[in-house]
PDB file of N, CA and C in Angstrom:
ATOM      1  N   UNK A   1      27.086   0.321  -0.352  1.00  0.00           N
ATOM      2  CA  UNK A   1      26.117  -0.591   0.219  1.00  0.00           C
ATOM      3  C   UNK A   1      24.842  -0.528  -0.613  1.00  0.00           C
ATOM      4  N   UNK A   2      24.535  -1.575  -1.542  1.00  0.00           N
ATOM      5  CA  UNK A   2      23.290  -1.674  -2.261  1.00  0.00           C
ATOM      6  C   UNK A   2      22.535  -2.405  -1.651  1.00  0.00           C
ATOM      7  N   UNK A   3      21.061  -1.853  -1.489  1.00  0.00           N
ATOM      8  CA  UNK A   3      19.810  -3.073  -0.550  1.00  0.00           C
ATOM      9  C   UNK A   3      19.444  -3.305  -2.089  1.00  0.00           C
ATOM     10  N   UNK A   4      18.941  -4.824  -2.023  1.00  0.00           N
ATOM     11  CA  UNK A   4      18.155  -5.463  -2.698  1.00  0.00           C
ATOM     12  C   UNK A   4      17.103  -5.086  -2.950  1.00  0.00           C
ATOM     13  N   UNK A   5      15.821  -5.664  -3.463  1.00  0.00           N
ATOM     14  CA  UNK A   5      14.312  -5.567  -3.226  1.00  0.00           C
ATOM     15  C   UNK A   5      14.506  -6.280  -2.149  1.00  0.00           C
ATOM     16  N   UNK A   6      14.741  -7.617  -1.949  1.00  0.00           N
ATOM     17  CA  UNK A   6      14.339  -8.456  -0.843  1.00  0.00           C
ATOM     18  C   UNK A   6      14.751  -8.011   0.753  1.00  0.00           C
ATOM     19  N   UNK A   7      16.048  -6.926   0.575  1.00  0.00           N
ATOM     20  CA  UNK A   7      16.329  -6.594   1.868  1.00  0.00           C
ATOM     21  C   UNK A   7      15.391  -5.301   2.565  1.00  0.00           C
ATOM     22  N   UNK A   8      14.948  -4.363   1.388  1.00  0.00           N
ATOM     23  CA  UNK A   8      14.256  -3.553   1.509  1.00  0.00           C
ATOM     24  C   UNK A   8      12.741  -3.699   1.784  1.00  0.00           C
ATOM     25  N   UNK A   9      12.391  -5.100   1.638  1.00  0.00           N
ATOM     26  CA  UNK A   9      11.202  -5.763   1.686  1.00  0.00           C
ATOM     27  C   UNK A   9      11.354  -6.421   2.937  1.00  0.00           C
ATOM     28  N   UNK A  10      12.754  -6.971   3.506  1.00  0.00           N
ATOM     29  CA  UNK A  10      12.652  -7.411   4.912  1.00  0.00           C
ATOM     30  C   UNK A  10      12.529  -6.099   5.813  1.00  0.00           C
ATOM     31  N   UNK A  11      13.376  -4.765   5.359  1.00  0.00           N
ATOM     32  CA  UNK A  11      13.179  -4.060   6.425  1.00  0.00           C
ATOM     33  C   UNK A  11      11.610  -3.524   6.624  1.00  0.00           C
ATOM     34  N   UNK A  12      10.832  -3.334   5.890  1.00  0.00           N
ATOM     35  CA  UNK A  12       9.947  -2.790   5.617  1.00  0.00           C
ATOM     36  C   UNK A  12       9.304  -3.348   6.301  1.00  0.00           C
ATOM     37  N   UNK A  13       8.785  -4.830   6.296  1.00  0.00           N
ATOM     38  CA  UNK A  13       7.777  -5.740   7.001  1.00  0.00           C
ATOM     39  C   UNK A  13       8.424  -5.714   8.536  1.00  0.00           C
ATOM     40  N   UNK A  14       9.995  -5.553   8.656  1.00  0.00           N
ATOM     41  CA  UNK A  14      10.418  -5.299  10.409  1.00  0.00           C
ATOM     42  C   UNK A  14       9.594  -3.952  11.168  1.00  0.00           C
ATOM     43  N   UNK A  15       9.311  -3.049   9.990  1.00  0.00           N
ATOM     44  CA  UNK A  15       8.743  -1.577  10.537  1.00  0.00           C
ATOM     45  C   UNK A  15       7.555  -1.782  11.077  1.00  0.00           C
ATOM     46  N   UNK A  16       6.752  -2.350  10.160  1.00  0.00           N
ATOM     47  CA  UNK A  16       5.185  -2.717  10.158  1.00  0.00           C
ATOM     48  C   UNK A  16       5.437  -3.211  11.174  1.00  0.00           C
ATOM     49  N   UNK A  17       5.856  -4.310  11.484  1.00  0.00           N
ATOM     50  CA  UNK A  17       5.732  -5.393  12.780  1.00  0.00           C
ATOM     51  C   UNK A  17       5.570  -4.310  13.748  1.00  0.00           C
ATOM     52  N   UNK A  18       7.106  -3.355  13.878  1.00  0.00           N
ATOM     53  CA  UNK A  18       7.396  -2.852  14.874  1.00  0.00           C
ATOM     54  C   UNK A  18       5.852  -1.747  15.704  1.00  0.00           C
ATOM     55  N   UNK A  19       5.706  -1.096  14.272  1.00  0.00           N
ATOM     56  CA  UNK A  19       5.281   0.109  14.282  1.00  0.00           C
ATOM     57  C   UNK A  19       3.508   0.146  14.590  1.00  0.00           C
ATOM     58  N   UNK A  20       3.384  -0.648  13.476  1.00  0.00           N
ATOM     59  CA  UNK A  20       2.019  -1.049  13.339  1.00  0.00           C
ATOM     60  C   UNK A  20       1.547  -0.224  11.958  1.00  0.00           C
ATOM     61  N   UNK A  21       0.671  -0.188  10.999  1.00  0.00           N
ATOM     62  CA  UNK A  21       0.290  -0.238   9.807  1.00  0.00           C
ATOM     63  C   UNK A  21      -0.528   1.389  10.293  1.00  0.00           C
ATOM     64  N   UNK A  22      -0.909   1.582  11.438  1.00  0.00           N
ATOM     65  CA  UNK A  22      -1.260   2.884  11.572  1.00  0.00           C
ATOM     66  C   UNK A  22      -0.300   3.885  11.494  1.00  0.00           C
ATOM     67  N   UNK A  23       1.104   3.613  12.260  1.00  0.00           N
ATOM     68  CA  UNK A  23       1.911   4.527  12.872  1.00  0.00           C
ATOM     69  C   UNK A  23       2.707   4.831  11.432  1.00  0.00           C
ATOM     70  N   UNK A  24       2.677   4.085  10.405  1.00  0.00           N
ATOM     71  CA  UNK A  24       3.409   3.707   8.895  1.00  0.00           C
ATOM     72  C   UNK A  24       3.430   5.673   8.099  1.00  0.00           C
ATOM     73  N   UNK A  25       2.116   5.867   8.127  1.00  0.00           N
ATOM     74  CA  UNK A  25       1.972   7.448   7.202  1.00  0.00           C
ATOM     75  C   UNK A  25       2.539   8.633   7.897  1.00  0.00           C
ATOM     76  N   UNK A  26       2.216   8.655   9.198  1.00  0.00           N
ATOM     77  CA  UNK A  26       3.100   9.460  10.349  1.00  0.00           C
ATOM     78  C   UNK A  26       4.414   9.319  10.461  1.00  0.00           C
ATOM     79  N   UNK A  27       5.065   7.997  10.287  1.00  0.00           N
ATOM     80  CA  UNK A  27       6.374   8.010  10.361  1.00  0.00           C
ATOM     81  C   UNK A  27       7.045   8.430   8.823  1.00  0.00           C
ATOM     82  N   UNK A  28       6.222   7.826   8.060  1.00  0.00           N
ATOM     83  CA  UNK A  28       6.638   8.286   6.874  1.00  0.00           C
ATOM     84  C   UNK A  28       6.873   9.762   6.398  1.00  0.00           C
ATOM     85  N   UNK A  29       5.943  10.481   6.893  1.00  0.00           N
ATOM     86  CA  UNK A  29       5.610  12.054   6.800  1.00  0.00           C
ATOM     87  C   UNK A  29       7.004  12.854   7.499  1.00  0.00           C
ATOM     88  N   UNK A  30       6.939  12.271   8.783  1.00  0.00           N
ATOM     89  CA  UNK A  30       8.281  12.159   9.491  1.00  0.00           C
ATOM     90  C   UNK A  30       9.538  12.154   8.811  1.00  0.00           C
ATOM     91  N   UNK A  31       9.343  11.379   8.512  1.00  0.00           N
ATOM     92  CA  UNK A  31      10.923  11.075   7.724  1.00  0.00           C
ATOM     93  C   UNK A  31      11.258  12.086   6.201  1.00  0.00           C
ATOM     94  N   UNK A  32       9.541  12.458   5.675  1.00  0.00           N
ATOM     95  CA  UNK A  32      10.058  13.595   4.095  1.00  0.00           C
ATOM     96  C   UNK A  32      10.482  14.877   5.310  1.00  0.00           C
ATOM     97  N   UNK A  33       9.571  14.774   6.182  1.00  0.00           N
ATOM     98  CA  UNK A  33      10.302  16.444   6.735  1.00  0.00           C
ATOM     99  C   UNK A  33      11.343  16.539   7.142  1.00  0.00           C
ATOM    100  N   UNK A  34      12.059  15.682   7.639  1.00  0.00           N
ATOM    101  CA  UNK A  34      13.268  15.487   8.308  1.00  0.00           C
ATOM    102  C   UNK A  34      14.155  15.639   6.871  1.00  0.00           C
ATOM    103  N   UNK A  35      14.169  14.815   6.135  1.00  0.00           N
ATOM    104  CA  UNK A  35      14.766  14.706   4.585  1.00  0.00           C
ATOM    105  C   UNK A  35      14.687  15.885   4.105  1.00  0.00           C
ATOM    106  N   UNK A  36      13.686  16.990   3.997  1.00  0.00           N
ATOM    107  CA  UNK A  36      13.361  17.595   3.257  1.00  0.00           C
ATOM    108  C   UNK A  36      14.251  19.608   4.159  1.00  0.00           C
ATOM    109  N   UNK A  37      14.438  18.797   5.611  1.00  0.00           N
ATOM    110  CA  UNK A  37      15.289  19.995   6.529  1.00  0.00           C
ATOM    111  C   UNK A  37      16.993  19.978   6.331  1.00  0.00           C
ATOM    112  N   UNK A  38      17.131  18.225   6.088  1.00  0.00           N
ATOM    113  CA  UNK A  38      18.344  18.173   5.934  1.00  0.00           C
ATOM    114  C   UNK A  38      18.848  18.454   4.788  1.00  0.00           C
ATOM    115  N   UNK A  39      18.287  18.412   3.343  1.00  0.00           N
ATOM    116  CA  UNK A  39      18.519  18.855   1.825  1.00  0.00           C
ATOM    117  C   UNK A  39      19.053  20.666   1.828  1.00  0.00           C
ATOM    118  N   UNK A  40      17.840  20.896   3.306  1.00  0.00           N
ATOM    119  CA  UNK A  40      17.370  22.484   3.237  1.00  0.00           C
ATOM    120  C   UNK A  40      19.110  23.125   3.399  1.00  0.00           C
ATOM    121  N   UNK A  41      19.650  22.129   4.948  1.00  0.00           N
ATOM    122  CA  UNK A  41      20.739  22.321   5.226  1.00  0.00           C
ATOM    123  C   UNK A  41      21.498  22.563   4.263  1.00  0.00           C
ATOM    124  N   UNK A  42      22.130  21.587   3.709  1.00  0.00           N
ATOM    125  CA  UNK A  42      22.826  21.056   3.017  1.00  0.00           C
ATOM    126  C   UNK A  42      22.986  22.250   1.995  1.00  0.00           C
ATOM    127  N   UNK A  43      22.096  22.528   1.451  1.00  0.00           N
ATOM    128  CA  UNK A  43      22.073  23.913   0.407  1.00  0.00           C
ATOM    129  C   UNK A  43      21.942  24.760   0.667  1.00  0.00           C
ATOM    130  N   UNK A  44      22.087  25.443   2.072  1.00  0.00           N
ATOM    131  CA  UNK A  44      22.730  26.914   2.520  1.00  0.00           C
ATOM    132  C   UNK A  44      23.842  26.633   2.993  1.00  0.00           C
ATOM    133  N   UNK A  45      24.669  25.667   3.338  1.00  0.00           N
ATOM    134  CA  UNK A  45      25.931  25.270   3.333  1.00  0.00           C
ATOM    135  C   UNK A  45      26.509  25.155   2.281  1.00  0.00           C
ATOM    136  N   UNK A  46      25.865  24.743   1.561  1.00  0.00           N
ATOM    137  CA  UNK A  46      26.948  25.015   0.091  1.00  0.00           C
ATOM    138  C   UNK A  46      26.965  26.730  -0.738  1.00  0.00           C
ATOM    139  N   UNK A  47      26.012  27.305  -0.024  1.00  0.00           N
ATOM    140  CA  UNK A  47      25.903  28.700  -0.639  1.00  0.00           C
ATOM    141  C   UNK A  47      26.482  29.376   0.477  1.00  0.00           C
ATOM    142  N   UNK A  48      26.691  29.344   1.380  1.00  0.00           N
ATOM    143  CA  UNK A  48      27.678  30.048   2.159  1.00  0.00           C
ATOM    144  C   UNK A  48      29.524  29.446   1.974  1.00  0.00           C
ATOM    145  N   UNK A  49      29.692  28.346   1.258  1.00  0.00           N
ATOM    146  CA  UNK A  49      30.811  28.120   1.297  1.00  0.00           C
ATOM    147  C   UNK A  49      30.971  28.576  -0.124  1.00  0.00           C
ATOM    148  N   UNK A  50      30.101  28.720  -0.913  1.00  0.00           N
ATOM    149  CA  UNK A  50      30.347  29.715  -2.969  1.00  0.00           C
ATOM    150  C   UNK A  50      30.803  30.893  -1.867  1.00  0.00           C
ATOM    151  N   UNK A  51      29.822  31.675  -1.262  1.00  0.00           N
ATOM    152  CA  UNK A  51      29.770  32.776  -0.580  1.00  0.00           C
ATOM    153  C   UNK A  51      31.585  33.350  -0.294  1.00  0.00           C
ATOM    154  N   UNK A  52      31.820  32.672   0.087  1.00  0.00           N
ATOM    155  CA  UNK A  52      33.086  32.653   1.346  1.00  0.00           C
ATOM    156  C   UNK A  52      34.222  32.787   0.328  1.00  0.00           C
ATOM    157  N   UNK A  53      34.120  31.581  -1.054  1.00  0.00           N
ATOM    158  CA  UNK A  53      34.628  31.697  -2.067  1.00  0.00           C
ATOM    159  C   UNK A  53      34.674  32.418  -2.779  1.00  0.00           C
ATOM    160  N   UNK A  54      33.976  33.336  -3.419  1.00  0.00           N
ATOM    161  CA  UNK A  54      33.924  34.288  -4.010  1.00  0.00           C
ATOM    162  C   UNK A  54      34.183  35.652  -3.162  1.00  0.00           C
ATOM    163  N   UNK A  55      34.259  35.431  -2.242  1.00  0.00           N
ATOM    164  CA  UNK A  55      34.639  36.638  -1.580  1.00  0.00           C
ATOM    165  C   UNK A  55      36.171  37.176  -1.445  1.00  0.00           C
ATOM    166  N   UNK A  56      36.459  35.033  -1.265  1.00  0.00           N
ATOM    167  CA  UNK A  56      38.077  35.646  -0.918  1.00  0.00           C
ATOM    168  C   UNK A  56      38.754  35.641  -2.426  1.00  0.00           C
ATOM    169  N   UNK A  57      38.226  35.528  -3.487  1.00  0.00           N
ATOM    170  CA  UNK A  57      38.868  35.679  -5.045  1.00  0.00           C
ATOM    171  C   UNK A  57      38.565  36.906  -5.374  1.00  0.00           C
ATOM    172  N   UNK A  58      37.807  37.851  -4.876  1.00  0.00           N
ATOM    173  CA  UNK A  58      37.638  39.216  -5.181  1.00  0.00           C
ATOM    174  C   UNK A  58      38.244  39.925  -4.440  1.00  0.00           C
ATOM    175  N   UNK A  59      39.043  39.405  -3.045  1.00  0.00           N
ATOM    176  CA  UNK A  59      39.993  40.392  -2.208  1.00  0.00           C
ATOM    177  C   UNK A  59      41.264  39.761  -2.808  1.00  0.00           C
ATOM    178  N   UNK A  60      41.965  39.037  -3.274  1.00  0.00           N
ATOM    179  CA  UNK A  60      42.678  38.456  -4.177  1.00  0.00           C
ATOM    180  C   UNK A  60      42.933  39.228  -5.536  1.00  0.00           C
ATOM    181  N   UNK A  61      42.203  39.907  -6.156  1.00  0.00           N
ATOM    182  CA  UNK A  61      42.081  40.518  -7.555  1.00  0.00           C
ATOM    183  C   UNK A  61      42.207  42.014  -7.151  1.00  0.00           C
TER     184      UNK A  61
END
């Protein structure tokens, strides 16, 4: 699924409408922390699954 400029430019002006031009930096801020918890996830899940991996190739050897 690729957005356009123009679709990304419709959603954008739907936010504003919604939100209002104040609520815009707060939600935005919102959304890196949220982004920035789920990345967090994401990469101790992948280091517990190396983890898990390397564990069971060394009871293997």
């Amino acid at each position: 699924m690729n957005l356009g400029f123009q679709e990304i430019l419709l959603i954008f002006l739907i936010i504003l409408l919604l939100f209002g031009a104040k609520k815009l930096p707060e939600l935005a801020r919102g959304m890196g922390h949220a982004l920035r918890e789920f990345r967090k996830a994401v990469k101790e899940a992948e280091d517990t699954v190396k983890d898990v991996e390397k564990e069971e190739k060394e009871e293997k050897s």
